[in-house]
Protein backbone atom coordinates (compact mmCIF):
# COMPACT_ATOMS: atom_id res chain seq x y z
CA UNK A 1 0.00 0.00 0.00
CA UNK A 2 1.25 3.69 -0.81
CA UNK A 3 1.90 5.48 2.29
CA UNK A 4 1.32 9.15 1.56
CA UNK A 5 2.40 12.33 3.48
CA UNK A 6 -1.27 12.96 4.71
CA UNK A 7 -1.68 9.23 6.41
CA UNK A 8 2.04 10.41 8.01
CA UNK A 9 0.92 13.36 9.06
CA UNK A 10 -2.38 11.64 10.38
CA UNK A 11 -0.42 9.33 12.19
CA UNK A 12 2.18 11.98 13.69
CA UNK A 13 -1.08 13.51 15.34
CA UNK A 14 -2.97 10.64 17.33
CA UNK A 15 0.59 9.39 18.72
CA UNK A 16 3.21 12.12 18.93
CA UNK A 17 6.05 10.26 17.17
CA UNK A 18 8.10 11.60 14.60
CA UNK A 19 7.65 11.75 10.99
CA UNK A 20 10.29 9.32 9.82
CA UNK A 21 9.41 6.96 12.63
CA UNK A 22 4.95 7.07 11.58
CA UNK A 23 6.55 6.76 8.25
CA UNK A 24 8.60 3.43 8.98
CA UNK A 25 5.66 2.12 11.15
CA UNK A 26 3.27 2.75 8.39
CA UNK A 27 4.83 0.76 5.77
CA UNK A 28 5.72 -1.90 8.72
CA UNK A 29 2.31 -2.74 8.80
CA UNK A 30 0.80 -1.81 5.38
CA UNK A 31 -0.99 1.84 6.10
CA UNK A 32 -2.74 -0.31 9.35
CA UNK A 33 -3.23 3.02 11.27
CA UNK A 34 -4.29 1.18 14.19
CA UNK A 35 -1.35 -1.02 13.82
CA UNK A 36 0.74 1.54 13.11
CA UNK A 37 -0.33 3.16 17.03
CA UNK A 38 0.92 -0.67 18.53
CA UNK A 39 4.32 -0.27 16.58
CA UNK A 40 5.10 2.89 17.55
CA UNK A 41 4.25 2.09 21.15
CA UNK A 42 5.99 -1.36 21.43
CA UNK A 43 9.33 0.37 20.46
CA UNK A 44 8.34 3.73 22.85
CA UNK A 45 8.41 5.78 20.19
CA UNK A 46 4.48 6.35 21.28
CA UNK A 47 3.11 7.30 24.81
CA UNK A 48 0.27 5.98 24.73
CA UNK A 49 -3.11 5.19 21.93
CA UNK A 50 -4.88 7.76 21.29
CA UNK A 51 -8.05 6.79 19.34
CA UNK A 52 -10.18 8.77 21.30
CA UNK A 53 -8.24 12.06 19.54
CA UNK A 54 -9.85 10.70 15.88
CA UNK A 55 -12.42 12.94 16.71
CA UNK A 56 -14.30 14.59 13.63
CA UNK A 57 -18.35 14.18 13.96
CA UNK A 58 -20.30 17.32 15.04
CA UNK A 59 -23.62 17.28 17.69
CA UNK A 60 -24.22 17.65 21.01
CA UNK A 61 -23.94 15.35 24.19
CA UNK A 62 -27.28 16.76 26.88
CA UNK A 63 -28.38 15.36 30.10
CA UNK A 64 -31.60 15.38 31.60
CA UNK A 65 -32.39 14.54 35.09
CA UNK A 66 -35.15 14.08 38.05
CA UNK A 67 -34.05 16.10 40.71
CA UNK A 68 -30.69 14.44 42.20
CA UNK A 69 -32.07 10.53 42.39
CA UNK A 70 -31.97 9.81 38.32
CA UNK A 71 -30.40 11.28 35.30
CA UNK A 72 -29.84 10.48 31.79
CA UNK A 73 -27.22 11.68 29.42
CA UNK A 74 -27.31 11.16 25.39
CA UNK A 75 -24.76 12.11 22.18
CA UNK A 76 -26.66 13.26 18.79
CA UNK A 77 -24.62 13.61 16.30
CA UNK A 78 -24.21 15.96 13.01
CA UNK A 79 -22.68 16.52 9.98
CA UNK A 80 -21.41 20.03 10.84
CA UNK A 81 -20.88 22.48 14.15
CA UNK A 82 -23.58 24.93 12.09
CA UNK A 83 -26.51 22.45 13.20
CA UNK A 84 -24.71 21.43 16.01
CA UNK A 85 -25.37 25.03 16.79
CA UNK A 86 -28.68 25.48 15.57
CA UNK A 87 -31.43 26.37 18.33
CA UNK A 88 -33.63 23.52 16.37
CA UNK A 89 -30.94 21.11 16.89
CA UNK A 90 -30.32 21.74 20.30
CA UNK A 91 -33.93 21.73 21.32
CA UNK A 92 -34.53 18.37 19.84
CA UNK A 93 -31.26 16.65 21.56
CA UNK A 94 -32.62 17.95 25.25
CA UNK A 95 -35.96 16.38 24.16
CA UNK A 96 -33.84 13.04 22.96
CA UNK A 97 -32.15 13.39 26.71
CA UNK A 98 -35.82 13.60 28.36
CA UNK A 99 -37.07 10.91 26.27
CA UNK A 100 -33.95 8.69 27.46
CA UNK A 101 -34.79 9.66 31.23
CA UNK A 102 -37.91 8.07 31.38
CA UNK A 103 -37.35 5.16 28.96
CA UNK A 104 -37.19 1.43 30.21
CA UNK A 105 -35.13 0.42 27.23
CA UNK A 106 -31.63 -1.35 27.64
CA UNK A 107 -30.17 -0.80 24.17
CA UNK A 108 -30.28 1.80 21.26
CA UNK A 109 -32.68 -0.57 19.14
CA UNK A 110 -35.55 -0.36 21.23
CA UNK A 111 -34.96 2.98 22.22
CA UNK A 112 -35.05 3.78 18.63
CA UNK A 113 -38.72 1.40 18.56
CA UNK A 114 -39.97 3.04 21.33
CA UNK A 115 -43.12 5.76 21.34
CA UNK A 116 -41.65 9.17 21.32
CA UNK A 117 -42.83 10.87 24.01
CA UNK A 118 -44.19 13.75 22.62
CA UNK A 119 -46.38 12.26 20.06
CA UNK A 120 -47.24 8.82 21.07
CA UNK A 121 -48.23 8.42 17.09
CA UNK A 122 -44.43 7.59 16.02
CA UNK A 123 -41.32 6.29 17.70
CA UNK A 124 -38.51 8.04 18.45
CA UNK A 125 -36.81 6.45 15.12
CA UNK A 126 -39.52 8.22 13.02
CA UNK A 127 -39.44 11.17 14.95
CA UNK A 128 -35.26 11.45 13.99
CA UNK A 129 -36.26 10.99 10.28
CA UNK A 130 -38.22 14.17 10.88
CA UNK A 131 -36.03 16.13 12.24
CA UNK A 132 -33.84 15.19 9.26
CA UNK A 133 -35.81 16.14 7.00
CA UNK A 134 -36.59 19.49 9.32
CA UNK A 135 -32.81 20.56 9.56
CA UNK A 136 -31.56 19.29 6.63
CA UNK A 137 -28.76 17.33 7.62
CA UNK A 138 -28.13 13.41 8.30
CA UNK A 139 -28.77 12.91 12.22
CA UNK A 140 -28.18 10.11 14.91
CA UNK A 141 -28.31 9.26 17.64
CA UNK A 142 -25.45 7.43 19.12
CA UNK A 143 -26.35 6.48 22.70
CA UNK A 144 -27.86 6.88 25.65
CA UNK A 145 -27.34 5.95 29.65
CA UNK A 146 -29.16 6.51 32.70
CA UNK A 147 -27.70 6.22 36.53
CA UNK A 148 -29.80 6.21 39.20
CA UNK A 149 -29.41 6.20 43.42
CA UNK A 150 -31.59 5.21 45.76
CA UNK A 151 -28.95 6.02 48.86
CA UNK A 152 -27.48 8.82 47.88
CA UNK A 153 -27.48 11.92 44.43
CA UNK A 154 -26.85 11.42 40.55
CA UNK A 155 -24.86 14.67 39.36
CA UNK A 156 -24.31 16.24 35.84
CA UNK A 157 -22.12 18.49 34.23
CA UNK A 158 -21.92 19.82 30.90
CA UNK A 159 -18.51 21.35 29.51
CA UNK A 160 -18.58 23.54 26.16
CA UNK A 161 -21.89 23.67 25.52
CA UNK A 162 -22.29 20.07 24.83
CA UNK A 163 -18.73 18.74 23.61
CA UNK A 164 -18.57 16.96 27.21
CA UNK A 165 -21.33 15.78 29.12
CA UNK A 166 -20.95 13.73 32.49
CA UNK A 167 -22.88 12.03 35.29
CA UNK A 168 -21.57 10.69 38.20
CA UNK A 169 -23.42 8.65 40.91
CA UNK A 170 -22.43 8.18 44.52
CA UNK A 171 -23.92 6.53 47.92
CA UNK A 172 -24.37 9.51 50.54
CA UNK A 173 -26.32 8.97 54.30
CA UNK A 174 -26.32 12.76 53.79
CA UNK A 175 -26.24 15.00 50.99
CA UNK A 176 -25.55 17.78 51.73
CA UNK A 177 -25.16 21.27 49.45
CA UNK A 178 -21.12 20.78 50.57
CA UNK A 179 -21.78 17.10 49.42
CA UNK A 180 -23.62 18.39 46.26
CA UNK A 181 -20.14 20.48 45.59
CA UNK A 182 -18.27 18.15 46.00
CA UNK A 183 -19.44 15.76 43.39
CA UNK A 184 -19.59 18.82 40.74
CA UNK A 185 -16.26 18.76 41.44
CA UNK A 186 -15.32 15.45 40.58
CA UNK A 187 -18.16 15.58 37.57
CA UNK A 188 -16.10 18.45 36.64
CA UNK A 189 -12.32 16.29 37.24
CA UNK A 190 -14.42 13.40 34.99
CA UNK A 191 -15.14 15.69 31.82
CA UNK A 192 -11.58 17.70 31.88
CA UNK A 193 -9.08 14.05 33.24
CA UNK A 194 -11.33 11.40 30.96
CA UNK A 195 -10.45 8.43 33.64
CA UNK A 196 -11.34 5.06 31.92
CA UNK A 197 -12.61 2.99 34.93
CA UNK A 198 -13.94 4.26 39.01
CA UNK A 199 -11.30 2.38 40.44
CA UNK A 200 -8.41 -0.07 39.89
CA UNK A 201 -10.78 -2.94 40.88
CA UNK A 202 -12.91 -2.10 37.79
CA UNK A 203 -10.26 -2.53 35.50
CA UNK A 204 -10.75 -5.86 33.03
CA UNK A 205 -8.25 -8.29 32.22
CA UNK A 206 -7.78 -7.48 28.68
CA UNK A 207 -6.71 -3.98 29.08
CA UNK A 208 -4.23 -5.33 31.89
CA UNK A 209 -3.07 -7.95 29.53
CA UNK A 210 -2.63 -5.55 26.55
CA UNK A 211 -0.86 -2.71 27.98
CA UNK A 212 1.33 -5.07 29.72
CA UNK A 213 2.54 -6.62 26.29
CA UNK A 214 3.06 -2.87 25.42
CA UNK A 215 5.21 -2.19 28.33
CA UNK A 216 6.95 -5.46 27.49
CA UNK A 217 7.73 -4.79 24.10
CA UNK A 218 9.40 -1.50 25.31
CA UNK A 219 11.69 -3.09 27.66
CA UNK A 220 13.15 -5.80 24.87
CA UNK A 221 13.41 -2.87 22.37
CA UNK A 222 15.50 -0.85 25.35
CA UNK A 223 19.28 -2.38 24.78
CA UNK A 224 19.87 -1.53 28.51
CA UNK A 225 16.38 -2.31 29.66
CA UNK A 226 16.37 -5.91 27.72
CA UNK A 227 19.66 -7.03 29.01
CA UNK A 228 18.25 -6.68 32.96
CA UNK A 229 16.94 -9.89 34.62
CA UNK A 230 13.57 -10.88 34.50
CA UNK A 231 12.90 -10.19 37.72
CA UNK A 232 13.54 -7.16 37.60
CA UNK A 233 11.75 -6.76 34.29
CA UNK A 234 8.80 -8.00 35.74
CA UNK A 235 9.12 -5.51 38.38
CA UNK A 236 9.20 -2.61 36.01
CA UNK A 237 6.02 -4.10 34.28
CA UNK A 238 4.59 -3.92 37.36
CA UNK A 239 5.77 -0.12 38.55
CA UNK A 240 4.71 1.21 35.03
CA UNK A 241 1.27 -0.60 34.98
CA UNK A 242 0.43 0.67 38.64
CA UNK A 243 1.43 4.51 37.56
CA UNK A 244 -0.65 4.13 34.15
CA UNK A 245 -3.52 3.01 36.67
CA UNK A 246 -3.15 6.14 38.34
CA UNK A 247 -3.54 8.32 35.15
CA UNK A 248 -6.83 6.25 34.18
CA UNK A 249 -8.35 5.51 37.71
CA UNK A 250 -10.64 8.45 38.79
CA UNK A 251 -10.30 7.45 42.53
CA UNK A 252 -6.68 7.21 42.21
CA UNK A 253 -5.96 10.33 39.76
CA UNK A 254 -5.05 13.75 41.79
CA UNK A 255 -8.10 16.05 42.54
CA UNK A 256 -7.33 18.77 39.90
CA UNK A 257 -8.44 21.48 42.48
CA UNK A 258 -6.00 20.08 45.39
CA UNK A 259 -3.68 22.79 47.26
CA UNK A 260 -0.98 20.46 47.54
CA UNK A 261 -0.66 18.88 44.14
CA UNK A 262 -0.26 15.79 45.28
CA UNK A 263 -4.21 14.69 46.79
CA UNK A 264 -6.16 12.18 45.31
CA UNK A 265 -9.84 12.10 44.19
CA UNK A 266 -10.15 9.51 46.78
CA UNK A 267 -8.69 11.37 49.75
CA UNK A 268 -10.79 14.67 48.31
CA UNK A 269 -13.87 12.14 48.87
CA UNK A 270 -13.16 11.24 52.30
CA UNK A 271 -12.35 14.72 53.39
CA UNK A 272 -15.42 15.58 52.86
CA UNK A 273 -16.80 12.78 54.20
CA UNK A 274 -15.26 13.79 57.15
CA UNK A 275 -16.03 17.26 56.83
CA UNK A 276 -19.84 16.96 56.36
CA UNK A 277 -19.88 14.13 59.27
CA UNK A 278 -21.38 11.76 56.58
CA UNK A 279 -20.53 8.59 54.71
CA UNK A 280 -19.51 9.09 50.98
CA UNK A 281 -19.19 6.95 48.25
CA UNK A 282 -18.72 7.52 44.26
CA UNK A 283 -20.35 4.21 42.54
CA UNK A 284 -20.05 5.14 38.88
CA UNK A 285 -19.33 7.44 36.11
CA UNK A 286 -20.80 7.99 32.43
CA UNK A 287 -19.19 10.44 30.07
CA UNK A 288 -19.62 11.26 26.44
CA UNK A 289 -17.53 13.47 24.80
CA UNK A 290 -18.97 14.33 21.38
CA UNK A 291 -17.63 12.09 18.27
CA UNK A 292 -15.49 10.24 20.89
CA UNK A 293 -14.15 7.37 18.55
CA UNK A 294 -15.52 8.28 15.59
CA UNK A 295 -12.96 8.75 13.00
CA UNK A 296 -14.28 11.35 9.83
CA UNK A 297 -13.21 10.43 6.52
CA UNK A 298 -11.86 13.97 4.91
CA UNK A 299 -11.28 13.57 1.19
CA UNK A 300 -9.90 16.61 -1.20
CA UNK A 301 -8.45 15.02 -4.12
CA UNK A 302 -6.18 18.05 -5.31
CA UNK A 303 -4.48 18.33 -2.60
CA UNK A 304 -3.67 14.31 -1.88
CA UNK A 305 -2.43 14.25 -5.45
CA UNK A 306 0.01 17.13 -4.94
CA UNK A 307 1.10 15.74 -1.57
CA UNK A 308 2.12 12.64 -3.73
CA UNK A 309 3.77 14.22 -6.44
CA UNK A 310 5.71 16.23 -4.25
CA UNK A 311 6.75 12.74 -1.85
């Protein structure tokens, strides 16, 4: 396969290596860009995969809840950031997000089959087409997710008008308005740190498994790292993994608002905890960040042909 300068280029953005090194890893593996990512991180010339930067679809995450016991959060997505926008547009996505808050449904499909709330006459599916055909522009909607608590408060945030949306549910004898601050905080740490799991107990095998054949693959392309013993291999496997688990475990990442620098979201929990004379715990997290994963394919022929020419 031809590897031209914009697939280079491409590369160079989602990991951060440089241009003669995406180059080499792109004809490695055939213009794989995914593939690419694992060869440029098995010989550290990547920090880490960054799919969720192949960001190009337009719309707008919303949330929609009941007070502090139940909320729901959705993504709609556009062509362009004109609809996304557009008053129209944005109207319909909080009525998607109230739709989604009192819905029974478990999956998109019977969502999608379900009786739109506002006109019992046509499901929600039917109701999209219209708005299609209202705003002029292909719509969907991606997903959906609801958190509840019975014990305790569901809290939302929104970041730039939509790009980020977050909920975050946690167990509370208590809740207090100090309480109530405290989880926009972390709501707030959620949509600005993008942690992966709650904790280091949620993490699944397969992510251990993978990033620990990353970390591997480092070491035995490090002359000085590969010639160590095992032992003490396995021991840097080990101290690298438990940092990366810091970086992707809310609980473990530090509070972005501590004083010190050093505090973690956990310790921020339990100081206020302690502070509001309460018990306090966070039991889950959803957040959608607008176009998250979806990669947008950009074509303009002129200029890929003069990229060519000119190597």
């Amino acid at each position: 396969m031809a590897i031209t300068a914009s697939m280079v280029k491409e590369l160079r953005e989602l990991s951060g290596a440089g241009m003669m090194e995406c180059k080499k890893a792109l004809n490695e593996t055939d213009g794989n860009m995914d593939e690419a990512i694992e060869f440029l991180r098995k010989n550290g010339q990547a920090k880490a995969e960054k799919k969720a930067n192949r960001v190009a679809a337009e719309g707008l995450c919303c949330v929609a809840s009941n007070g502090t016991k139940e909320a729901a959060i959705v993504e709609v997505n556009s062509e362009t950031d004109f609809v996304a926008n557009n008053e129209k547009f944005q109207t319909y996505v909080q009525k998607v997000a109230d739709q989604a808050l009192s819905s029974n449904a478990t999956d998109l499909d019977s969502f999608m089959a379900e009786a739109w709330n506002e006109d019992s006459s046509k499901t929600v599916a039917e109701e999209l087409v219209e708005q299609v055909a209202v705003i002029g522009e292909k719509l969907s909607i991606r997903r959906f997710e609801k958190l509840t608590a019975e014990n305790g408060a569901v809290i939302s945030y929104v970041h730039g008008n939509g790009r980020i949306a977050v909920l975050l549910s946690a167990e509370c004898s208590n809740v207090t308005d100090e309480v109530t601050e405290a989880l926009k905080n972390v709501a707030m740490q959620i949509a600005a740190m993008a942690p992966k799991y709650l904790s280091d107990k949620d993490i699944d095998q397969d992510y251990i498994d993978h990033e620990t054949e990353i970390l591997r693959a480092q070491i035995e392309n490090d002359p000085k790292e590969a010639a160590k013993p095992d032992k003490v291999k396995e021991g840097m496997i080990k101290g690298r993994l438990n940092k990366e688990f810091k970086e992707v475990c809310l609980l473990d990442q530090v509070y972005v608002k501590a004083e010190d620098g050093k505090q973690s979201v956990q310790k921020y929990v339990e100081e206020v905890a302690k502070s509001c004379g309460c018990d306090l715990t966070l039991k889950s997290f959803v957040r959608f960040e607008t176009g998250e994963g979806i990669e947008k394919k950009e074509e303009n022929f002129a200029e890929e042909v003069a990229k060519q020419i000119n190597g």
